[in-house]
C-alpha atoms as a PDB file:
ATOM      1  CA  UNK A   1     101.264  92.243  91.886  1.00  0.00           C
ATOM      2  CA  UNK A   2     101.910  94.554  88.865  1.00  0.00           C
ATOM      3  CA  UNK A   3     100.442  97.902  88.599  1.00  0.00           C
ATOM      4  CA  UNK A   4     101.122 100.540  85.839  1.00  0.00           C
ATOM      5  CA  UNK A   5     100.066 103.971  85.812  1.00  0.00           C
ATOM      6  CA  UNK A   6      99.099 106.011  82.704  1.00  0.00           C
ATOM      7  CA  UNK A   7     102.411 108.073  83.590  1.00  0.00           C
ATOM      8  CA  UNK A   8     104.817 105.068  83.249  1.00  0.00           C
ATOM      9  CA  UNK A   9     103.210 104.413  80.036  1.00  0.00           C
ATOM     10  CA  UNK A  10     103.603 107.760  78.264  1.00  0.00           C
ATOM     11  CA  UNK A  11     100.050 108.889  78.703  1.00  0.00           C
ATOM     12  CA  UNK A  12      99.915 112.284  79.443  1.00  0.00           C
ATOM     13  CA  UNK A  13      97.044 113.149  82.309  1.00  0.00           C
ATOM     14  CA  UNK A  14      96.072 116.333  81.022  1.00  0.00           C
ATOM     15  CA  UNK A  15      92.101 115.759  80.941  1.00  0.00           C
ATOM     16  CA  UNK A  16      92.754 113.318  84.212  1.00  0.00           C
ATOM     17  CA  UNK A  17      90.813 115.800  86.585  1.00  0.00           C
ATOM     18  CA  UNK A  18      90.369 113.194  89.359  1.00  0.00           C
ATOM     19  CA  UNK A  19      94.096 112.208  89.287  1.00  0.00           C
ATOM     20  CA  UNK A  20      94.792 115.225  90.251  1.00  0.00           C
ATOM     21  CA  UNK A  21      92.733 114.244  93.862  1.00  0.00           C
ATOM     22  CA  UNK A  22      95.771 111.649  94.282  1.00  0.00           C
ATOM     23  CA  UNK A  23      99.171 112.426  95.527  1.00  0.00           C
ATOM     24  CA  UNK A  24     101.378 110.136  97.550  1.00  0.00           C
ATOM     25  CA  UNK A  25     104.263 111.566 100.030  1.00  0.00           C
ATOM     26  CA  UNK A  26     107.897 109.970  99.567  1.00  0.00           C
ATOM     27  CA  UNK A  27     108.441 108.454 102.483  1.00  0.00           C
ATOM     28  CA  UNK A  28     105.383 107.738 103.861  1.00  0.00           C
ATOM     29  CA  UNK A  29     104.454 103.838 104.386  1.00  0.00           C
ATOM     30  CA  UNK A  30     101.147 102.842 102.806  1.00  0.00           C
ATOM     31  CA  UNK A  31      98.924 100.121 102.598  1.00  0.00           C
ATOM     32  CA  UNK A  32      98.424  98.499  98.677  1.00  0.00           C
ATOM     33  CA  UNK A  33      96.599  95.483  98.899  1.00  0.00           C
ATOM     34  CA  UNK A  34      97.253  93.300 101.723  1.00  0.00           C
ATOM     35  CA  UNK A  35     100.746  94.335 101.489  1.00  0.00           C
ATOM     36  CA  UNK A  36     102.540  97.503 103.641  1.00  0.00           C
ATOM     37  CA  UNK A  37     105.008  99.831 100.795  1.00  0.00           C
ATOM     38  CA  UNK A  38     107.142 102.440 101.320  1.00  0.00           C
ATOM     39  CA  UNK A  39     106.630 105.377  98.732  1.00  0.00           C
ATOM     40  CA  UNK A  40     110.014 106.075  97.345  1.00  0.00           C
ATOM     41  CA  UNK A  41     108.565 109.258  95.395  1.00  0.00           C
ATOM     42  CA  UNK A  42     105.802 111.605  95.767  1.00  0.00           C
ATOM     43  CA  UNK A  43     103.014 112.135  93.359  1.00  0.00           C
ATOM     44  CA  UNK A  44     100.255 110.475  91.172  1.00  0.00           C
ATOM     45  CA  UNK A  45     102.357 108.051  89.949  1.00  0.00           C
ATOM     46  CA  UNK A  46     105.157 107.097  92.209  1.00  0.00           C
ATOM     47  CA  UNK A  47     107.742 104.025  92.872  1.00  0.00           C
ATOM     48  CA  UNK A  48     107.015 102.387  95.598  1.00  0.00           C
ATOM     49  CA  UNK A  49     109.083  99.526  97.435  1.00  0.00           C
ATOM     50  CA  UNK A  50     107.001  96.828  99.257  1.00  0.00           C
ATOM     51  CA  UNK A  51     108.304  96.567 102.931  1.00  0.00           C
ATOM     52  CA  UNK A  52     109.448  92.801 104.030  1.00  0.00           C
ATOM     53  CA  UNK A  53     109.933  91.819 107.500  1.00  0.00           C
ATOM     54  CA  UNK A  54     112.483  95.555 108.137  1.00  0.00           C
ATOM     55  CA  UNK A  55     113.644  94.855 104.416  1.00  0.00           C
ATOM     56  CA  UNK A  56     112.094  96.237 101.225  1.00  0.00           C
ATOM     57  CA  UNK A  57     111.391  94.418  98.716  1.00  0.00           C
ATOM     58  CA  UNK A  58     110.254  94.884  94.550  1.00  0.00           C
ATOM     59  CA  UNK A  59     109.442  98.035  93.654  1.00  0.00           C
ATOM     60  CA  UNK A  60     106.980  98.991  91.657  1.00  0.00           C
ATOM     61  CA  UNK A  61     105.119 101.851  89.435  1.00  0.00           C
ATOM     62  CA  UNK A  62     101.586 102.442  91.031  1.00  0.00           C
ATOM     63  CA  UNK A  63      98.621 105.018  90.674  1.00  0.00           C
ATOM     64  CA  UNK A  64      98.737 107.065  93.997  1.00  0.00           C
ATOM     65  CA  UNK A  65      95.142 106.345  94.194  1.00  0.00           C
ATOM     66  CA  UNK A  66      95.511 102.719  94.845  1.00  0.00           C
ATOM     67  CA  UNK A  67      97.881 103.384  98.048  1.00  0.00           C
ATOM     68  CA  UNK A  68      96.134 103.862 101.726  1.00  0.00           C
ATOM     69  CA  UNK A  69      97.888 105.814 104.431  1.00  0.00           C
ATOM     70  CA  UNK A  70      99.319 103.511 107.040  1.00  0.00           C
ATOM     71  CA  UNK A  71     100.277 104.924 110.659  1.00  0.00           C
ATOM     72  CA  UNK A  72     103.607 105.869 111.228  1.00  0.00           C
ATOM     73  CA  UNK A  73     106.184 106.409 114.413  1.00  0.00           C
ATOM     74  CA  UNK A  74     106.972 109.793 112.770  1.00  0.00           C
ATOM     75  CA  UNK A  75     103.091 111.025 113.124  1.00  0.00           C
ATOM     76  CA  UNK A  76     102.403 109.942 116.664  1.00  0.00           C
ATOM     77  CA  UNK A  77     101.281 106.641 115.535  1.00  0.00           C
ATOM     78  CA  UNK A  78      98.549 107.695 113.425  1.00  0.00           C
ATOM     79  CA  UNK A  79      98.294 108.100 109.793  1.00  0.00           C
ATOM     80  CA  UNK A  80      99.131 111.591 108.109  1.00  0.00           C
END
């Protein structure tokens, strides 16, 4: 799965208002697709690594947008 964002392909967001609704949290673990990532930035557009049996795996460029909150130890088991 490849994902771009307008970010990663020079395009400014200026006029974007609802990508401003969008922000993901480095180093929270999200759900894109069927698969589970690990943001590895925070923000509209950030890298994110796709998590692999305890491994991660590609990363990739994504719109925050596209990313659901997954529960995590750190947050009592429940998504932030």
């Amino acid at each position: 799965m490849t994902l771009t964002c307008p970010k990663a392909l020079g395009i400014s967001y200026e006029g974007m208002d609802d990508m401003a609704d969008y922000s993901a949290q480095q180093g929270h673990r999200y759900a894109l697709g069927d698969k589970s990532v690990l943001a590895l930035d925070h923000g509209t557009c950030p890298r994110v690594a796709e998590i692999r049996d305890g491994w991660i795996g590609e990363v990739l460029r994504v719109e925050a947008r596209v990313l659901v909150a997954e529960p995590m130890r750190y947050h009592g088991g429940e998504a932030p």
